[in-house]
Each structure stands twice: as structure tokens, then as C-alpha cells.
N, C-alpha and C. Protein backbone atom coordinates (compact mmCIF):
# COMPACT_ATOMS: atom_id res chain seq x y z
N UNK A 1 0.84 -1.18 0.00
CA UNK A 1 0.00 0.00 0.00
C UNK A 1 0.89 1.24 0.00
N UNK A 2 0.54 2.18 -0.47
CA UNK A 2 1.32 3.41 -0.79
C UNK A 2 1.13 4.24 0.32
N UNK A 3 2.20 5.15 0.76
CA UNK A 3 2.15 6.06 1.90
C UNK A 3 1.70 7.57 1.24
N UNK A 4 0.91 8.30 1.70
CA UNK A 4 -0.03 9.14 1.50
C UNK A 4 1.08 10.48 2.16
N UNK A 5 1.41 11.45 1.46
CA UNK A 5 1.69 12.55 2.29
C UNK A 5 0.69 13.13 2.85
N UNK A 6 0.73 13.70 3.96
CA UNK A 6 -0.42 14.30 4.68
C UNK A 6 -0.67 15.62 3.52
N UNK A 7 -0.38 16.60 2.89
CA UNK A 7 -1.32 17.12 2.23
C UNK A 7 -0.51 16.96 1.00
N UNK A 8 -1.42 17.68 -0.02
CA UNK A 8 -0.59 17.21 -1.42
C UNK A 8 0.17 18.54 -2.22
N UNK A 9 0.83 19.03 -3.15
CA UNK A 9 1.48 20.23 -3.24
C UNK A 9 0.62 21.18 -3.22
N UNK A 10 -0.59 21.46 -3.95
CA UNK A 10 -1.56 22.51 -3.24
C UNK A 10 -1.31 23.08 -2.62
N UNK A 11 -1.90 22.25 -1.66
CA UNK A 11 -2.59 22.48 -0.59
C UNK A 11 -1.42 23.10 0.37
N UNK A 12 -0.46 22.88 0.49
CA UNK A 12 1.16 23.36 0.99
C UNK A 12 1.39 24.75 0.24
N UNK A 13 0.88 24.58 -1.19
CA UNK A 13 1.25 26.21 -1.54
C UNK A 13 0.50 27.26 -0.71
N UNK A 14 -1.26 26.61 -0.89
CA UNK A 14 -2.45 27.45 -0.18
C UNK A 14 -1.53 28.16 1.52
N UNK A 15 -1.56 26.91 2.20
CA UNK A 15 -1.06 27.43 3.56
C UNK A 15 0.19 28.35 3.72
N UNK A 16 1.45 28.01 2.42
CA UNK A 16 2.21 29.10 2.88
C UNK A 16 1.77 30.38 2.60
N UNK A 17 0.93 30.22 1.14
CA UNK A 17 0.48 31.82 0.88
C UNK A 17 0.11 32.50 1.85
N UNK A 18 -1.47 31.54 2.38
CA UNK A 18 -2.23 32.23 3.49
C UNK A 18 -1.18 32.89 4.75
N UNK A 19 -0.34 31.97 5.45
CA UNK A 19 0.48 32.37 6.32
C UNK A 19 1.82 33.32 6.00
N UNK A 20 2.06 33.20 4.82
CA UNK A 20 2.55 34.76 4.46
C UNK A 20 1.86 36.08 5.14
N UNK A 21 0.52 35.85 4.19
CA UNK A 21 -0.35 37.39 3.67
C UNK A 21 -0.50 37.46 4.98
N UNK A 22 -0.70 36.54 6.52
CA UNK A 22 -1.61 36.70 7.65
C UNK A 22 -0.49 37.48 8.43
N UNK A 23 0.86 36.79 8.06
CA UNK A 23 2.35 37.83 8.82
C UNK A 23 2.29 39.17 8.42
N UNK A 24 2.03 39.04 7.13
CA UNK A 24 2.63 40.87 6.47
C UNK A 24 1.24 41.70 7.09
N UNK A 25 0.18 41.03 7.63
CA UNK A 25 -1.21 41.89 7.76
C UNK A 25 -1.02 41.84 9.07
N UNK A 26 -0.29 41.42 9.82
CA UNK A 26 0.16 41.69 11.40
C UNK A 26 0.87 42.31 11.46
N UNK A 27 2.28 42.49 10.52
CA UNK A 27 2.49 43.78 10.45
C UNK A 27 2.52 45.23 9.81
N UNK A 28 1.37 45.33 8.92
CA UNK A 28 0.84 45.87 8.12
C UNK A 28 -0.08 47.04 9.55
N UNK A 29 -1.43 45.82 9.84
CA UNK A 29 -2.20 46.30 10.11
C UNK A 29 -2.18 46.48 12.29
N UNK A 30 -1.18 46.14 12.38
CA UNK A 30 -0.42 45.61 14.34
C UNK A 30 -1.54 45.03 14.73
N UNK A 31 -1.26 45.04 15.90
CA UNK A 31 -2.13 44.53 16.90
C UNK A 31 -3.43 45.45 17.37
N UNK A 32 -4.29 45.43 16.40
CA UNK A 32 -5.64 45.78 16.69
C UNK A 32 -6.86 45.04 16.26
N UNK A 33 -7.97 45.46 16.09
CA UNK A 33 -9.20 44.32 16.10
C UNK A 33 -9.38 43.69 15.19
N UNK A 34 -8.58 44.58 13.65
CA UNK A 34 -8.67 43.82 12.31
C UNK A 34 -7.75 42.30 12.56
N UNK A 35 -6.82 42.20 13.78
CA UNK A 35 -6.44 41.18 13.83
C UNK A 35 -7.43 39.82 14.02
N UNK A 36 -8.25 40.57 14.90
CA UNK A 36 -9.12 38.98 14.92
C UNK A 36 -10.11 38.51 13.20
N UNK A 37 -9.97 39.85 12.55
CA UNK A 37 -10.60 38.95 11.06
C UNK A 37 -9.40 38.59 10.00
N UNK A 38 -8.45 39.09 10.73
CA UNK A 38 -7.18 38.41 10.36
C UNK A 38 -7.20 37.15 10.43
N UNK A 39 -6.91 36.74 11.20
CA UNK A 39 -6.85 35.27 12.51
C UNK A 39 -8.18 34.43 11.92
N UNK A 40 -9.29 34.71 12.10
CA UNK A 40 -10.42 34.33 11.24
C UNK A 40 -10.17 33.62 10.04
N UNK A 41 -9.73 34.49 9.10
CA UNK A 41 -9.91 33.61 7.27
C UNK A 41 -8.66 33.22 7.66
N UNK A 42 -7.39 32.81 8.10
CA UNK A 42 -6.35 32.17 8.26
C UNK A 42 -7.18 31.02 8.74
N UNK A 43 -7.61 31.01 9.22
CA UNK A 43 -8.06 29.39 10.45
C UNK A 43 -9.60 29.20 9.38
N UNK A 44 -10.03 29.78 8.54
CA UNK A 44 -11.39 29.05 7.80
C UNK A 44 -10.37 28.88 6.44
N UNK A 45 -9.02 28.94 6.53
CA UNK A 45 -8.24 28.25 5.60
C UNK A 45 -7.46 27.13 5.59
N UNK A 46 -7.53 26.78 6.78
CA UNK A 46 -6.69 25.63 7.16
C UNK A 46 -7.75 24.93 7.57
N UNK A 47 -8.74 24.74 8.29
CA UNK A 47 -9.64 24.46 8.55
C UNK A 47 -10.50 23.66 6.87
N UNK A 48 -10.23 24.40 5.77
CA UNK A 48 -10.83 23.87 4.38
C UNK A 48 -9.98 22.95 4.06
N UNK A 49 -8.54 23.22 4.25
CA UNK A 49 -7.37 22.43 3.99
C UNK A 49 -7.24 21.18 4.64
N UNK A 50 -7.78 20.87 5.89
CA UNK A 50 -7.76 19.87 6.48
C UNK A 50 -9.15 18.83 6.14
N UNK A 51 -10.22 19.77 5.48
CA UNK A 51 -11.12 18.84 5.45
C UNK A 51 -11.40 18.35 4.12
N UNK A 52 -10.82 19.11 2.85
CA UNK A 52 -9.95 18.87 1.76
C UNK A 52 -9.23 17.16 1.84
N UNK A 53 -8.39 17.49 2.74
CA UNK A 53 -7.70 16.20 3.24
C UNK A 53 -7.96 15.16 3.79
N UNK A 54 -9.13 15.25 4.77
CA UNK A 54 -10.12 14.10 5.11
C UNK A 54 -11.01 13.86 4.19
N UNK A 55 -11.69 14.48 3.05
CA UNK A 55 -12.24 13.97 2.01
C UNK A 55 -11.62 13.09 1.13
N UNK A 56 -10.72 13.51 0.99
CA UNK A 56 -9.55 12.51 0.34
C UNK A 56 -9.49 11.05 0.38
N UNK A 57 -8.94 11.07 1.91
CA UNK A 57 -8.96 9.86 2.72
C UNK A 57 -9.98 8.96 2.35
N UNK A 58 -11.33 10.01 2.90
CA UNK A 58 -12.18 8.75 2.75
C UNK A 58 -12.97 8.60 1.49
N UNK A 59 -12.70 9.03 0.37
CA UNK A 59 -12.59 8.60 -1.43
C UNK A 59 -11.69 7.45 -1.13
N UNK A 60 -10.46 7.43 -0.76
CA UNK A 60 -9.22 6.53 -0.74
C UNK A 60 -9.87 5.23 -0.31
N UNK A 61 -10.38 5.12 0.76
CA UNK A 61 -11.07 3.89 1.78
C UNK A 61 -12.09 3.56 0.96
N UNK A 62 -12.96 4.68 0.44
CA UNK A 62 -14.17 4.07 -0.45
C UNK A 62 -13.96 3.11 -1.36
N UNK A 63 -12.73 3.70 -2.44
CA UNK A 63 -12.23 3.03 -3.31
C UNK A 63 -11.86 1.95 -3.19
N UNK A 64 -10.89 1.43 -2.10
CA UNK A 64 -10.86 0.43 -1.57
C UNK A 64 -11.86 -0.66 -1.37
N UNK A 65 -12.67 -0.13 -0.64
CA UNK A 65 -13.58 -1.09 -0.20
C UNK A 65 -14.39 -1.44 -1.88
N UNK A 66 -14.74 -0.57 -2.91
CA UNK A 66 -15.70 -0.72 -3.81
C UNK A 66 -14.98 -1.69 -4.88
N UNK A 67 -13.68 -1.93 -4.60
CA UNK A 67 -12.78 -3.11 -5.58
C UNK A 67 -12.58 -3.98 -4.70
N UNK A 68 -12.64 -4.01 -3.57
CA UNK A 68 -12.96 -5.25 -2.85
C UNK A 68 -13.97 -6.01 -3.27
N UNK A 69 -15.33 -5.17 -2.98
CA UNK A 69 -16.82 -5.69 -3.67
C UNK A 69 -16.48 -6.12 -5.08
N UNK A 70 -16.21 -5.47 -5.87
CA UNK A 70 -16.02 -5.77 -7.20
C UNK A 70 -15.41 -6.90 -7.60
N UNK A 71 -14.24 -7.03 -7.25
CA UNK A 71 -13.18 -8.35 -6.95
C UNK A 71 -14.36 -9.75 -6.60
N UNK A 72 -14.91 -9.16 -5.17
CA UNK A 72 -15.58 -10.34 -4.77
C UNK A 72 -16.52 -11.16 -5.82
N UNK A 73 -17.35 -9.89 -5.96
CA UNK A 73 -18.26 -10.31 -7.43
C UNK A 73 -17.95 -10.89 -8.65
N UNK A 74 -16.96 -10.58 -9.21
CA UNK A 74 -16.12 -11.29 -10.22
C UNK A 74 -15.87 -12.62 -9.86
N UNK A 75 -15.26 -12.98 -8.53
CA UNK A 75 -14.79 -14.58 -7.75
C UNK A 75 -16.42 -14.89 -8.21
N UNK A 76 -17.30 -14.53 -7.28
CA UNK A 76 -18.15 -15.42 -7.28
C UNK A 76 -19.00 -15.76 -8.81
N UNK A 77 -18.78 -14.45 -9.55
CA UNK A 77 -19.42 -14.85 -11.10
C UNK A 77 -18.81 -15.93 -11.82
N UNK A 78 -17.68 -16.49 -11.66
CA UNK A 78 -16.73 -16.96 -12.48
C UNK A 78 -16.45 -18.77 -11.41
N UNK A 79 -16.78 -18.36 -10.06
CA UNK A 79 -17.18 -20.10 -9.73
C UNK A 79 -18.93 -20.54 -10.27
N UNK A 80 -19.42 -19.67 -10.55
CA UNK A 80 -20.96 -20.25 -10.59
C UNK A 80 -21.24 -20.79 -12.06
């Protein structure tokens, strides 16, 4: 079975961008309230990125399991 990197190049570009733009807007914009909608779309970006990544997964497992079935079905078409 093949080892899966936890995210795929994307998704690694997405996060450094985001965590770029979120540094230069901390110090762009300092420490005031725009920080918390700062902080906000940073974390509803990683937050997409991670579930991006659990969708994945479980396509991966689906797939699995649906050539299992398939496999099985074939065995049993081919003894009967």
C-alpha cells in the first residue's frame, strides 16, 4: 500500500500563501481588532485544507472497499 503525504502540493502552496499574507497583515495592520478577522480567514483556511484532506482519505477507503466488492463479485461470477 502506498504512503499518502499528509497534504498534497496545493494544498502546501495554499497554507504558505495564506500564512505569508496573515504575517505581512500583522504587520501591516499591528495589533488591533482587524487582527481577529485576520486570525479568522487564516483558520477558515486551514480548517478547508484539512477537510480537503479528510475527504480525500475517505474517497481513498471508499475506493478500496468498492474493488474489494467488485473483486468479490467477479470470484463469485466466475465459480458459478
Amino acid at each position: 500500500m502506498k504512503v499518502r503525504a499528509p497534504f498534497d502540493p496545493g494544498s502546501l502552496v495554499v497554507i504558505a500563501i495564506t500564512l505569508v499574507l496573515f504575517v505581512w497583515a500583522l504587520f501591516e495592520k499591528g495589533l488591533t481588532h482587524d487582527l481577529l478577522l485576520e486570525a479568522g480567514v487564516f483558520m477558515v483556511s486551514v480548517k478547508l485544507i484539512i477537510m480537503s484532506y479528510k475527504n480525500s482519505l475517505m474517497a481513498a477507503t471508499i475506493d478500496r472497499k468498492l474493488d474489494a466488492i467488485v473483486a468479490e463479485l467477479k470470484k463469485r461470477a466466475t465459480s458459478s
